[in-house]
C-alpha atoms as a PDB file:
ATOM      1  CA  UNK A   1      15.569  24.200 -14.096  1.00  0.00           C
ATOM      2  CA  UNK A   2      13.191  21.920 -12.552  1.00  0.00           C
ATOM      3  CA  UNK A   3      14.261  19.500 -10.111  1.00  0.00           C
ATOM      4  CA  UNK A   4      13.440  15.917 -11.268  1.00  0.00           C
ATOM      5  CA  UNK A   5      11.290  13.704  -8.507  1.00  0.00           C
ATOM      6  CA  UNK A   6      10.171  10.374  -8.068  1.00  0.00           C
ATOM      7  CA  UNK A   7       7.391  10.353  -6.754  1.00  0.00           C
ATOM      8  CA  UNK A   8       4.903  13.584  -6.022  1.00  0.00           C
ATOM      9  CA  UNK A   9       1.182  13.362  -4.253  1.00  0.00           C
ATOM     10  CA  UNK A  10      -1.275  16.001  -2.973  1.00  0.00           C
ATOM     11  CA  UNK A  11      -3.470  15.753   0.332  1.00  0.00           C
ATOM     12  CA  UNK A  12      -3.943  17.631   3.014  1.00  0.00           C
ATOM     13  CA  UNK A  13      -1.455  17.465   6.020  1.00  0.00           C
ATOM     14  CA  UNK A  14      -3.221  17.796   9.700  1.00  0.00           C
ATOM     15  CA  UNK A  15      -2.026  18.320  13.153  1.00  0.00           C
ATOM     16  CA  UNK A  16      -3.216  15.237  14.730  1.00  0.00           C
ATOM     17  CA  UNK A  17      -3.365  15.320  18.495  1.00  0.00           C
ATOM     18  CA  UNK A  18      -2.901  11.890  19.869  1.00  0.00           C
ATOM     19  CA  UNK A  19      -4.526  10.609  23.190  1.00  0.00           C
ATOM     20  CA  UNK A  20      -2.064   9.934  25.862  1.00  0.00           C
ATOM     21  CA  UNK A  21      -4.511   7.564  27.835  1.00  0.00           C
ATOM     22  CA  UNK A  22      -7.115   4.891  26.770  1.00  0.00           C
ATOM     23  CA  UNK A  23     -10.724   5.591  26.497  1.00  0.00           C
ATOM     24  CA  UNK A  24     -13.278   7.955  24.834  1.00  0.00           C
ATOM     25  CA  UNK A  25     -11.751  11.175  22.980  1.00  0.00           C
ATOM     26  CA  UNK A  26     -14.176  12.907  25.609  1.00  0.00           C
ATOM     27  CA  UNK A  27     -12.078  11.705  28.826  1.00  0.00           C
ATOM     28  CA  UNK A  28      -8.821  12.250  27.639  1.00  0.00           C
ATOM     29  CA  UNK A  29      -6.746  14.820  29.540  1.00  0.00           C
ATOM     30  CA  UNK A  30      -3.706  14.574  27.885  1.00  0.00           C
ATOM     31  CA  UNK A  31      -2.588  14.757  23.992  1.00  0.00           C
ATOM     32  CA  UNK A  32       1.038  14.536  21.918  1.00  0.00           C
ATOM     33  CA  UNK A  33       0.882  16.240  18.897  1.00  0.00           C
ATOM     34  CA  UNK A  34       2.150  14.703  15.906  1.00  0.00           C
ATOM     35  CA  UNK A  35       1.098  15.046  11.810  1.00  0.00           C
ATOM     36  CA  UNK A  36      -1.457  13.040  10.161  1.00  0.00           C
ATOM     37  CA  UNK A  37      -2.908  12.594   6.557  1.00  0.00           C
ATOM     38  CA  UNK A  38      -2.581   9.368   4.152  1.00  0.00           C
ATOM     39  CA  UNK A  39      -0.837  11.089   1.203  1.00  0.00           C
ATOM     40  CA  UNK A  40       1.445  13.124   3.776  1.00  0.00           C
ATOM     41  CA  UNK A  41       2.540   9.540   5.507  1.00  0.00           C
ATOM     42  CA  UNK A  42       3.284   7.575   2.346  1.00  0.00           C
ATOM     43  CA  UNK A  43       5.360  10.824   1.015  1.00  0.00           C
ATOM     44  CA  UNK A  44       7.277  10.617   4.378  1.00  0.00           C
ATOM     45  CA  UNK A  45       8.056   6.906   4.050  1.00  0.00           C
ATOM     46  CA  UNK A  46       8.867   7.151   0.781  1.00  0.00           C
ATOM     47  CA  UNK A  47      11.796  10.033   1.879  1.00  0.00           C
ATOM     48  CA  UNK A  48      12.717   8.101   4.385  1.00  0.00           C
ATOM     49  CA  UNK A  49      13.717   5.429   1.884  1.00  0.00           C
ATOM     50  CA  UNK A  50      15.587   7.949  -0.176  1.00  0.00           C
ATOM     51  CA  UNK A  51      13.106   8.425  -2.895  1.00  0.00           C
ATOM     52  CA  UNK A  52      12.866  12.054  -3.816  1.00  0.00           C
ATOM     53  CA  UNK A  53       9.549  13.435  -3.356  1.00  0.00           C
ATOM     54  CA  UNK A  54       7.319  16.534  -3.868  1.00  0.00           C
ATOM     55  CA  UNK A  55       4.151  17.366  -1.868  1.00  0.00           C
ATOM     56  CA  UNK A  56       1.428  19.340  -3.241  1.00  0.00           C
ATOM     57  CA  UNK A  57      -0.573  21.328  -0.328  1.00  0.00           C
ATOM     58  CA  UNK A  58      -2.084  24.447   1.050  1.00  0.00           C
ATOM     59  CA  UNK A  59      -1.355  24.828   5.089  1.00  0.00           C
ATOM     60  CA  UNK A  60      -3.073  27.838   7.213  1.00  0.00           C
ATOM     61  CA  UNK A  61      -0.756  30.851   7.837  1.00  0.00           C
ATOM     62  CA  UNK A  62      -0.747  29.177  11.381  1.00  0.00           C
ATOM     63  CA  UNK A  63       1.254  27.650  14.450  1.00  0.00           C
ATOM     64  CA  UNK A  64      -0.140  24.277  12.709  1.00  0.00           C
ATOM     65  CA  UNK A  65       1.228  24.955   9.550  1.00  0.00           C
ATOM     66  CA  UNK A  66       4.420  25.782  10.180  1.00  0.00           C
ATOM     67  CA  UNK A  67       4.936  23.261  12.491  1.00  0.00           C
ATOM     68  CA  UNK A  68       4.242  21.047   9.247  1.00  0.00           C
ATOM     69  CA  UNK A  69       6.192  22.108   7.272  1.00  0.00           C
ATOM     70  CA  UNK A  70       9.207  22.104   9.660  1.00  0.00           C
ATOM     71  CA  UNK A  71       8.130  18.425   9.443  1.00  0.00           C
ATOM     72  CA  UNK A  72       8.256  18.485   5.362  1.00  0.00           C
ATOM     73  CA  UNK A  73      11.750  19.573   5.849  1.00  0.00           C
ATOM     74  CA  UNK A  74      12.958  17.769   8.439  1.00  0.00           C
ATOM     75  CA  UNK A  75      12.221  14.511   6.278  1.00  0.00           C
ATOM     76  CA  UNK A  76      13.742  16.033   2.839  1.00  0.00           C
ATOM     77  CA  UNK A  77      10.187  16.393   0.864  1.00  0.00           C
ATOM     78  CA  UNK A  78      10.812  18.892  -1.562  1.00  0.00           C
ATOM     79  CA  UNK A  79       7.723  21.455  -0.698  1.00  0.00           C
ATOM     80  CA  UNK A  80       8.182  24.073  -3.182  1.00  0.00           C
ATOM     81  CA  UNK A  81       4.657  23.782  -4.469  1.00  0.00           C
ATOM     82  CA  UNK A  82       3.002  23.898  -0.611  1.00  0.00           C
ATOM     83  CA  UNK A  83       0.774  27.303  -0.937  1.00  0.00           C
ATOM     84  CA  UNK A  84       0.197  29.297   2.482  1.00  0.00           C
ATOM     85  CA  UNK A  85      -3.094  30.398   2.856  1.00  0.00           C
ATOM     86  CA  UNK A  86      -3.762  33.594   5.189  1.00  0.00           C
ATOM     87  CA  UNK A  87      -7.101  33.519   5.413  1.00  0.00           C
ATOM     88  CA  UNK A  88      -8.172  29.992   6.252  1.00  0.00           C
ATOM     89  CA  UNK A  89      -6.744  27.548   8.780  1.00  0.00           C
ATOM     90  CA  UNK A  90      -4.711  24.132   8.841  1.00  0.00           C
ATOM     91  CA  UNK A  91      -6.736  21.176   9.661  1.00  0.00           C
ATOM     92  CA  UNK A  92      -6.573  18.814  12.893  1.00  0.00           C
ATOM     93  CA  UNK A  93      -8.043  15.742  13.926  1.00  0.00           C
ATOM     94  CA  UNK A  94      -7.909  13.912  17.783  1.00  0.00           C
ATOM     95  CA  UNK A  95      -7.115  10.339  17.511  1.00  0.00           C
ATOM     96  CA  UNK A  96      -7.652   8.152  20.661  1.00  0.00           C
ATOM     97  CA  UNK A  97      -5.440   5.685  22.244  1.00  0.00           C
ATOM     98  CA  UNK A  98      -6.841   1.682  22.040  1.00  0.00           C
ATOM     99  CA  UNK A  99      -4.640  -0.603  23.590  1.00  0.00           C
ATOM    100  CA  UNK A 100      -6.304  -4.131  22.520  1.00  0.00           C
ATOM    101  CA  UNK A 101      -5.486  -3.072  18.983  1.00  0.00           C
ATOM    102  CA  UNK A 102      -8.673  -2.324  17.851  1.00  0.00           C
ATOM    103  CA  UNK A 103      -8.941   0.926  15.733  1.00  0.00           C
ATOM    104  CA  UNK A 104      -8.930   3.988  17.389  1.00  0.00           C
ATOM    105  CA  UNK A 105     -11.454   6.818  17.541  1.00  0.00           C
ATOM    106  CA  UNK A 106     -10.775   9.440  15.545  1.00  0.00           C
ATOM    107  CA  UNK A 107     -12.490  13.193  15.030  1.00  0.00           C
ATOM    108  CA  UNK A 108     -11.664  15.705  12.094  1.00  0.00           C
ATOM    109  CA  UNK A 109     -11.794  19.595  12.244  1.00  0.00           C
ATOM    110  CA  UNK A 110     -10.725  20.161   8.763  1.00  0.00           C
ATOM    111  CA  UNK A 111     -14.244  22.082   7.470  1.00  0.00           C
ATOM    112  CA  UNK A 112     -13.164  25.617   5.418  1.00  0.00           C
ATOM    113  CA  UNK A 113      -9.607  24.346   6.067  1.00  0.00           C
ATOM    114  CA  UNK A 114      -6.651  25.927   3.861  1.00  0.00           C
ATOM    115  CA  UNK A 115      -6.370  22.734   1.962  1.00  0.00           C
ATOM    116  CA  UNK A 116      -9.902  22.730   1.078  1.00  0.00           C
ATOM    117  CA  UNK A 117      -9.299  25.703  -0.935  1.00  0.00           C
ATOM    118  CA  UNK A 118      -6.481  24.200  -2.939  1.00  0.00           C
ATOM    119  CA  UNK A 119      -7.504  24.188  -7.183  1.00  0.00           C
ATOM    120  CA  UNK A 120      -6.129  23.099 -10.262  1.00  0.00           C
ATOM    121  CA  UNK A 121      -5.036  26.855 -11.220  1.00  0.00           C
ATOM    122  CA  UNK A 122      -2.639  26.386  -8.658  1.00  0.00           C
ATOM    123  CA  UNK A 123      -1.048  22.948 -10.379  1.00  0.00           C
ATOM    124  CA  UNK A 124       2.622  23.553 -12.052  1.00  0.00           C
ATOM    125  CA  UNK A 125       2.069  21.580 -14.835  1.00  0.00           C
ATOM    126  CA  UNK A 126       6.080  20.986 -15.760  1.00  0.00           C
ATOM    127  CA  UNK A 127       6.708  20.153 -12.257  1.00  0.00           C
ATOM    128  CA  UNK A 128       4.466  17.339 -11.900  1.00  0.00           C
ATOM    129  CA  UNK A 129       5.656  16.083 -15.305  1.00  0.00           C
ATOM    130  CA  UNK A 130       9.390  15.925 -14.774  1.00  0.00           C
ATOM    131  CA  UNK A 131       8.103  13.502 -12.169  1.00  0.00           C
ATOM    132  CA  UNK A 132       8.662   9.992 -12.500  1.00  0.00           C
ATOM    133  CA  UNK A 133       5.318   8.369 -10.810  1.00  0.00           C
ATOM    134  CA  UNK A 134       2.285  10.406  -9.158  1.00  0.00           C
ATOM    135  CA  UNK A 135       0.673   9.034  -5.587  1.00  0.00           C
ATOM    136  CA  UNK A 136      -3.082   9.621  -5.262  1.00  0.00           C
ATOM    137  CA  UNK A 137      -5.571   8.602  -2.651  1.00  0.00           C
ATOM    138  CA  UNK A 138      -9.354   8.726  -2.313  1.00  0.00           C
ATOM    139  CA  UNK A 139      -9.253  11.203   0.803  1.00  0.00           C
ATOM    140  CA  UNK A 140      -7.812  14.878  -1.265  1.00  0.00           C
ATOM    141  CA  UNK A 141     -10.590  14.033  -4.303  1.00  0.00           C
ATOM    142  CA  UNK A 142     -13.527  14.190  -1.832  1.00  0.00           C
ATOM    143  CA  UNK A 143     -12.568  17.376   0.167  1.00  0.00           C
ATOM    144  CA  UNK A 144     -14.147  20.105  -1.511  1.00  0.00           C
ATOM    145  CA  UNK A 145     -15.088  20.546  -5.486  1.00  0.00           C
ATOM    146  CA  UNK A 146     -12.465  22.175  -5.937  1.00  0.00           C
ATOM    147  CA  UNK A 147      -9.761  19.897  -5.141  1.00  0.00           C
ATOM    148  CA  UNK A 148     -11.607  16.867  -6.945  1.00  0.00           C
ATOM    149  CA  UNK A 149     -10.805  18.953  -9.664  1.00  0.00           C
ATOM    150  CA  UNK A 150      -7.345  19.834  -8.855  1.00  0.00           C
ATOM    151  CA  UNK A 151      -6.806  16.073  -8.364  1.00  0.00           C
ATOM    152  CA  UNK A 152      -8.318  14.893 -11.698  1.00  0.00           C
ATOM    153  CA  UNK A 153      -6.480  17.806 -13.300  1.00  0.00           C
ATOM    154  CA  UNK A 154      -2.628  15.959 -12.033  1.00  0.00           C
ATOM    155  CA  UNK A 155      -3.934  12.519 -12.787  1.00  0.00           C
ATOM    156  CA  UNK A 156      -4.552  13.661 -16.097  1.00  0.00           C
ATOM    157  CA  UNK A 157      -1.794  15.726 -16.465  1.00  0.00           C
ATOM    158  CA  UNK A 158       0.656  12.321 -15.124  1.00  0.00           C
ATOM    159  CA  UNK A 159      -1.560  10.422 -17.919  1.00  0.00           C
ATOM    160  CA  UNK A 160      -0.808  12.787 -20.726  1.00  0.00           C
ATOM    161  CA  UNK A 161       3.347  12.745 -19.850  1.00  0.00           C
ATOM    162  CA  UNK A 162       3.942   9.176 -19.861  1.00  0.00           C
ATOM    163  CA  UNK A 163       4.092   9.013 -16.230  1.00  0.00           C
ATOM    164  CA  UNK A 164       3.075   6.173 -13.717  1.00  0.00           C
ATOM    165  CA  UNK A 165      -0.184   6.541 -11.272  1.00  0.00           C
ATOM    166  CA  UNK A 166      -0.525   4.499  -7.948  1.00  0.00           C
ATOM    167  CA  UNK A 167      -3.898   4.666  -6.552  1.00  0.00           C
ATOM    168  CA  UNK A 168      -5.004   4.034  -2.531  1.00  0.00           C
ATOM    169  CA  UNK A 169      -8.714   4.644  -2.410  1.00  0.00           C
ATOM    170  CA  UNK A 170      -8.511   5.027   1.461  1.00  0.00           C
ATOM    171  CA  UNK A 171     -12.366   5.650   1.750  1.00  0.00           C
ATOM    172  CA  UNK A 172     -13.235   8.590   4.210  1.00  0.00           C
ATOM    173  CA  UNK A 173     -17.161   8.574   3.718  1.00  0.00           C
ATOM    174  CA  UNK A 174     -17.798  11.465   5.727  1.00  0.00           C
ATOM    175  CA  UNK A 175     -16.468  13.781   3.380  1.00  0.00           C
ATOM    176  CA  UNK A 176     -18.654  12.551   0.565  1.00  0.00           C
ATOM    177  CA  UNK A 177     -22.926  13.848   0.447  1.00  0.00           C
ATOM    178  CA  UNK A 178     -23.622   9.668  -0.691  1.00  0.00           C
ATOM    179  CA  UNK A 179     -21.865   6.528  -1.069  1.00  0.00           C
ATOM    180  CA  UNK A 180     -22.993   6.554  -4.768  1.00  0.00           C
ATOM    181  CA  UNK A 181     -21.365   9.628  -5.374  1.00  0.00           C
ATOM    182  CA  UNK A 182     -18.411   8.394  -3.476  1.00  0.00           C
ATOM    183  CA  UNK A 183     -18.247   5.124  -5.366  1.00  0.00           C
ATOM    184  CA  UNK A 184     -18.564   6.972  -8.814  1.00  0.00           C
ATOM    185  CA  UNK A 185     -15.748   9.553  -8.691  1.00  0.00           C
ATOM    186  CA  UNK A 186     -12.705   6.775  -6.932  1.00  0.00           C
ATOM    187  CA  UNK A 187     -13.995   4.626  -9.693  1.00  0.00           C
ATOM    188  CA  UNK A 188     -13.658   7.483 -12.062  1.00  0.00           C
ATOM    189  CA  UNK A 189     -10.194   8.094 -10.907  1.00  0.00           C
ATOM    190  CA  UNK A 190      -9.179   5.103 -10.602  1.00  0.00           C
ATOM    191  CA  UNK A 191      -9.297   4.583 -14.329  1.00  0.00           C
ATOM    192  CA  UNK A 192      -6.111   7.088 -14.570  1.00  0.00           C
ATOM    193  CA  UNK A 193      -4.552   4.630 -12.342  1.00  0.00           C
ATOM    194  CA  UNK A 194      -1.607   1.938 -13.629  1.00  0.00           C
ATOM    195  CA  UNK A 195      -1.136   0.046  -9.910  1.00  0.00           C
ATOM    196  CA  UNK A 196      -4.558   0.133  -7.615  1.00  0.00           C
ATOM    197  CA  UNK A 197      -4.230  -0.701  -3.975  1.00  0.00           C
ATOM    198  CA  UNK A 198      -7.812  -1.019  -2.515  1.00  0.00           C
ATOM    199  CA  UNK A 199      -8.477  -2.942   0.937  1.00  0.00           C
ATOM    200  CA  UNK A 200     -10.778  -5.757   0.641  1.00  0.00           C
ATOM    201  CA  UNK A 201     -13.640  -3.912   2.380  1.00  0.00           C
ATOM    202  CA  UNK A 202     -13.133  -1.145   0.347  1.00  0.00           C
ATOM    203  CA  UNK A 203     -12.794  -3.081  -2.980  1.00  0.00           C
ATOM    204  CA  UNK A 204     -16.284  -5.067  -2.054  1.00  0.00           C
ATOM    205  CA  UNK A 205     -17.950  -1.833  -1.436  1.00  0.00           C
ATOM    206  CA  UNK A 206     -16.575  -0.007  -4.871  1.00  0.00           C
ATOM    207  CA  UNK A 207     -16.635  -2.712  -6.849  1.00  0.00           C
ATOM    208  CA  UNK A 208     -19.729  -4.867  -5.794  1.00  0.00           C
ATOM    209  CA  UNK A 209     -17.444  -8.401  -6.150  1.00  0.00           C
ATOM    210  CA  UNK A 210     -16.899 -10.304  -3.240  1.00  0.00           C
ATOM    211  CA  UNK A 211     -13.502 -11.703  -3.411  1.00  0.00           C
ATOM    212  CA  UNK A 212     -10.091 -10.370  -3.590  1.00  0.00           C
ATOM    213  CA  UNK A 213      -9.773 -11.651  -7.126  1.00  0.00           C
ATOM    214  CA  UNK A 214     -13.177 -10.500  -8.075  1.00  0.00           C
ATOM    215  CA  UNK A 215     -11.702  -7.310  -7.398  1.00  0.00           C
ATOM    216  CA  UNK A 216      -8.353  -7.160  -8.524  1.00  0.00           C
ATOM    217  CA  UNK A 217     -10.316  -8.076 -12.282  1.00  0.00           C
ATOM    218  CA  UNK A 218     -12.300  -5.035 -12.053  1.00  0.00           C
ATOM    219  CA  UNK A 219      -9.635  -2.705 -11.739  1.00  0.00           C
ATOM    220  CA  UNK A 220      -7.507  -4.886 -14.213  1.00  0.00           C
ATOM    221  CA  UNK A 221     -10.494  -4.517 -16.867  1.00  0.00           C
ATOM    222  CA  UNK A 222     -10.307  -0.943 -16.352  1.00  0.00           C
ATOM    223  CA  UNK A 223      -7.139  -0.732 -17.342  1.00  0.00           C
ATOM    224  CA  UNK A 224      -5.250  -0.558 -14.070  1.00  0.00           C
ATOM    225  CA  UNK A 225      -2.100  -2.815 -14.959  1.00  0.00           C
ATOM    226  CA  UNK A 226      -1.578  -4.544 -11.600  1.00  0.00           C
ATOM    227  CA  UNK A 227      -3.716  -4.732  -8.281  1.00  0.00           C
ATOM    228  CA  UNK A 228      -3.057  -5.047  -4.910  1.00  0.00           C
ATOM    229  CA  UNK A 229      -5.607  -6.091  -2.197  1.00  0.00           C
ATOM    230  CA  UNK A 230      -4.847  -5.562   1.184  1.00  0.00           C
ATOM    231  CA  UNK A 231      -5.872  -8.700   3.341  1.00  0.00           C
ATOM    232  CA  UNK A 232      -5.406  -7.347   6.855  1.00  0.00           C
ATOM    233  CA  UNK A 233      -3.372 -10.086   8.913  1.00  0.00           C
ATOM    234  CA  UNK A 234      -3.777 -12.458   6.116  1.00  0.00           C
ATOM    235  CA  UNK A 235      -1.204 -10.509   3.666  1.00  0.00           C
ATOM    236  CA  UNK A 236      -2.744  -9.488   0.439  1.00  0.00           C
ATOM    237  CA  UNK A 237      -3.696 -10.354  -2.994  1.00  0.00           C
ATOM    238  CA  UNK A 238      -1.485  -9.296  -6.390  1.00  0.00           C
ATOM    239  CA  UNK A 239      -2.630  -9.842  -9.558  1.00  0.00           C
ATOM    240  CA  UNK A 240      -1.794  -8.619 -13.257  1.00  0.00           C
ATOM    241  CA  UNK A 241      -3.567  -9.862 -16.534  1.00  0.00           C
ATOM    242  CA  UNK A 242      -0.916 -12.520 -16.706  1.00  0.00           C
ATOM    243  CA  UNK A 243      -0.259 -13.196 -12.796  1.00  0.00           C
ATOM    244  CA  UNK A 244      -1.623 -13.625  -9.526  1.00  0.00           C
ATOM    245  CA  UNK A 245      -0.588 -14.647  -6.162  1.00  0.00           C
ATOM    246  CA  UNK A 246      -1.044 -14.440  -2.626  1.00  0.00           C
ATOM    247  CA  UNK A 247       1.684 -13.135  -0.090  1.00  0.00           C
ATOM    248  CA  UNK A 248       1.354 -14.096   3.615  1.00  0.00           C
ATOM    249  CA  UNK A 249       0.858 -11.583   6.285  1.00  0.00           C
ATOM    250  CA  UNK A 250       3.739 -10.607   8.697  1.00  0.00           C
ATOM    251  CA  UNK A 251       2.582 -11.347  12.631  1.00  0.00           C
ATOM    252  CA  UNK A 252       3.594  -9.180  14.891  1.00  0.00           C
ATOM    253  CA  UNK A 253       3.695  -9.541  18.998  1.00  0.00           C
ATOM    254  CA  UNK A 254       1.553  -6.592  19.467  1.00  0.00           C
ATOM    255  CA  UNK A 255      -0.252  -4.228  17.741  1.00  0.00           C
ATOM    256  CA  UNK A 256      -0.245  -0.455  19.363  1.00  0.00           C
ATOM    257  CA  UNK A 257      -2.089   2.055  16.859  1.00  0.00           C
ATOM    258  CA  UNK A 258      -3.783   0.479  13.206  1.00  0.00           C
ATOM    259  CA  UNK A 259      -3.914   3.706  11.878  1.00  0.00           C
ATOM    260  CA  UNK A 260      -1.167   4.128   8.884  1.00  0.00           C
ATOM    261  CA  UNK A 261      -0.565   0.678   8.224  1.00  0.00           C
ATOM    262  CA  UNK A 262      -2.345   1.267   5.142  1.00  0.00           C
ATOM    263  CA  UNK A 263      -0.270   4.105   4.260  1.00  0.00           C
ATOM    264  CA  UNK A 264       3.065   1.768   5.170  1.00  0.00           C
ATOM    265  CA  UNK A 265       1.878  -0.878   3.099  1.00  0.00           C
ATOM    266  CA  UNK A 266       1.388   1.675  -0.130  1.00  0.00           C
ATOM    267  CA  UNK A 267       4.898   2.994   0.566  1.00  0.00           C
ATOM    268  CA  UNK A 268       6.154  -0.623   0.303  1.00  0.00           C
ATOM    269  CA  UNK A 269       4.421  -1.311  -2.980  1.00  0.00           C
ATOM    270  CA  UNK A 270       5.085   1.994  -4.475  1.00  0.00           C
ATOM    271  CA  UNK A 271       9.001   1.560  -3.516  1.00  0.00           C
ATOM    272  CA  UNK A 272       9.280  -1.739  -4.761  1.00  0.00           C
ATOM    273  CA  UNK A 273       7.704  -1.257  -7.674  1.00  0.00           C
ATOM    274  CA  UNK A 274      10.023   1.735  -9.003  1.00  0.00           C
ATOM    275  CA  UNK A 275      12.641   0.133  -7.882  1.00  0.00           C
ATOM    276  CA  UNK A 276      12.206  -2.894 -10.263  1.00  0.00           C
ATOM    277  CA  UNK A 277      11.125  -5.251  -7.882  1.00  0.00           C
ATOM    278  CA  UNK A 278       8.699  -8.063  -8.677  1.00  0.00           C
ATOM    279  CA  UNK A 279       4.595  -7.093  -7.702  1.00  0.00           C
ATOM    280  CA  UNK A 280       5.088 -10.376  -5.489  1.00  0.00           C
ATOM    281  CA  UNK A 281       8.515  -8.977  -4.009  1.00  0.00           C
ATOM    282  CA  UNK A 282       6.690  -5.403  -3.757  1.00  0.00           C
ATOM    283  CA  UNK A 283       3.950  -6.508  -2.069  1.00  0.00           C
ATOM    284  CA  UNK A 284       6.093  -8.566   0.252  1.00  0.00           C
ATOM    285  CA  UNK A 285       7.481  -5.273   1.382  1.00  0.00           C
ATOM    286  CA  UNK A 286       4.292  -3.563   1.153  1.00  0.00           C
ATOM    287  CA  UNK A 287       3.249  -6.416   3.967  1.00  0.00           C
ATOM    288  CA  UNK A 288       6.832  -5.739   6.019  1.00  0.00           C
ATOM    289  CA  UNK A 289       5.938  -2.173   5.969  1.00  0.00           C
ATOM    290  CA  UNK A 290       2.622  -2.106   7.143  1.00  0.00           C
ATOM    291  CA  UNK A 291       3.354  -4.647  10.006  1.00  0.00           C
ATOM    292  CA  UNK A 292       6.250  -2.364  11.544  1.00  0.00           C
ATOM    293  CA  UNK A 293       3.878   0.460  11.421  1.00  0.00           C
ATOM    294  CA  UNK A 294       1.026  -1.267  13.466  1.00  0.00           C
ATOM    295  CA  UNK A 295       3.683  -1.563  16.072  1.00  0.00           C
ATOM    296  CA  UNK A 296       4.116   2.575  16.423  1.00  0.00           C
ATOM    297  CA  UNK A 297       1.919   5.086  18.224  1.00  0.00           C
ATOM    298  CA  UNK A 298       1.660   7.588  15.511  1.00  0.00           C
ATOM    299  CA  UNK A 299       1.069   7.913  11.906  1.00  0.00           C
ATOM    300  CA  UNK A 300       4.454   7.895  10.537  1.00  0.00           C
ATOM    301  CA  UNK A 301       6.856   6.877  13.523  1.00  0.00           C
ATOM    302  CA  UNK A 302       6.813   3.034  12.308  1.00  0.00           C
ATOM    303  CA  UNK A 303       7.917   3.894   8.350  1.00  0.00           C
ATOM    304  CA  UNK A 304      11.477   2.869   8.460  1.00  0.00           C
ATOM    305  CA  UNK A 305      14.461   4.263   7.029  1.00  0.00           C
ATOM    306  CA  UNK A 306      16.428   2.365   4.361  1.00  0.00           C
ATOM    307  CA  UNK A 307      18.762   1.170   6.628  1.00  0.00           C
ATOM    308  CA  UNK A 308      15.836  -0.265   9.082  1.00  0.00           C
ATOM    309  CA  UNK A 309      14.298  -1.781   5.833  1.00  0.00           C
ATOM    310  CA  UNK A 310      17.115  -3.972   5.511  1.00  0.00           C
ATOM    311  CA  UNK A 311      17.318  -5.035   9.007  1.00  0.00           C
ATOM    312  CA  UNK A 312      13.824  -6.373   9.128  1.00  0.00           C
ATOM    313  CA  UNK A 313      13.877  -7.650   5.468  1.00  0.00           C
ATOM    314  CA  UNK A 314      16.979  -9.487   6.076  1.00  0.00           C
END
């Protein structure tokens, strides 16, 4: 019998090696190692809130790999459908340390990795159905041809079974060969999508509209049925064909690492929005989220439990 979930996503989980001491990745001496990868991060804060989620992956045969999937464990995603690949490695990227809160430099060595390989023959189609929502970003779709076309095979697969679709497009465009070809396919897959959560940046650049609004009615005339655009410090836009709003930012004393906030901020949404919350309420917590993050050196360490939720909601 298969196990019903609420949420399931696919990406590819990385060792990320963290520097230890501000500067350039080239005169750093010492690292922590840690996990990394959007989809990987937003299933992880989603567990943590006791959401029940399955992750969709290939990890090398590899010190790396199993060291990720220890982590899988350890936070209660189910991991049934993680492949192990002998014959190609798990990615891992360097991230340096920026104290002044700027964004950090970061370097990839995923090329040929394991979860490059990953394709839609692998896909359980009954398993991804008996979930309740599907989690997608723009990073998985532009690894390698063929998991673009694993990833359009599960949004279509969530489509055809009734089920919701959350969309981050999370732009990476050094995995595409152009920026058209980049724009194209996230706006092809984002027309699967029923809630779209683009930053502004990333919304001008897809959608060639200036504004936050501007935005939010492309995706809504696409179909999407609410959008969500991320404002940075200022909080973020919501709208739906019938509402709009803006909710305020939460400041924080200092920021340590920027990387993941996006992620927090999806798990927020994405929470709130199964849960039966309002989009405003949602995206409230979205912005909660995402600020506690930006306070945390790695990816994941800021997503809070449910209990920790409450404490800093209250």
């Amino acid at each position: 019998m298969t196990m019903e979930l609420d949420v399931i996503t696919a990406g590819e989980a990385m060792v990320l090696f963290a520097a230890q001491q501000p500067g350039p990745l080239d005169a750093v001496r010492t690292f922590a190692r840690t996990t990394a990868g959007a989809e990987l991060n937003v299933a992880i804060g989603l567990a943590r809130l006791g959401l029940r989620v399955g992750y969709l992956s290939r990890l090398g045969s590899d010190s790396f790999g199993r060291s990720l999937a220890a982590t899988l464990d350890r936070e209660g995603i189910d991991r049934r459908h993680l492949a192990i690949d002998n014959d190609h490695a798990t990615g891992f990227m360097l991230k340096s340390r920026s104290d002044d809160g700027s964004d950090p430099q970061i370097e990839y060595f995923r090329h040929d990795s394991a979860a490059s390989h990953m394709h839609a023959g692998e896909l359980d189609r009954a398993y991804c159905a008996a979930a309740r929502h599907l989690h997608l970003t723009g990073i998985y779709v532009g690894v390698s041809p063929s998991t673009r076309e694993m990833i359009f095979e599960l949004a279509a697969t969530a489509r055809q079974t009734g089920k919701s679709i959350s969309f981050d497009p999370n732009l990476r465009p050094a995995l595409w060969r152009s920026q058209g070809e980049m724009v194209d396919c996230l706006n092809r897959l984002s027309s699967f999508s029923d809630w779209v959560l683009p930053g502004l940046a990333e919304g001008q650049l897809l959608t060639g509209r200036d504004s936050a609004s501007g935005i939010a009615d492309f995706y809504l005339e696409r179909g999407a049925k609410c959008v969500v655009v991320k404002l940075g410090p200022d909080g973020a836009y919501f709208a739906t064909a019938n509402e709009n709003g803006l909710v305020p930012g939460v400041s924080v004393s200092r920021i340590v690492d920027t990387v993941g906030a996006g992620d927090g901020f999806a798990v927020g949404v994405v929470s709130g929005l199964l849960e039966g919350l309002t989009l405003a309420a949602a995206t409230a917590r979205g912005n909660t989220i995402g600020a506690r993050v930006v306070q945390f050196p790695g990816d994941s360490d800021g997503l809070p439990t449910r209990d920790e939720l409450n404490a800093i909601s209250a």
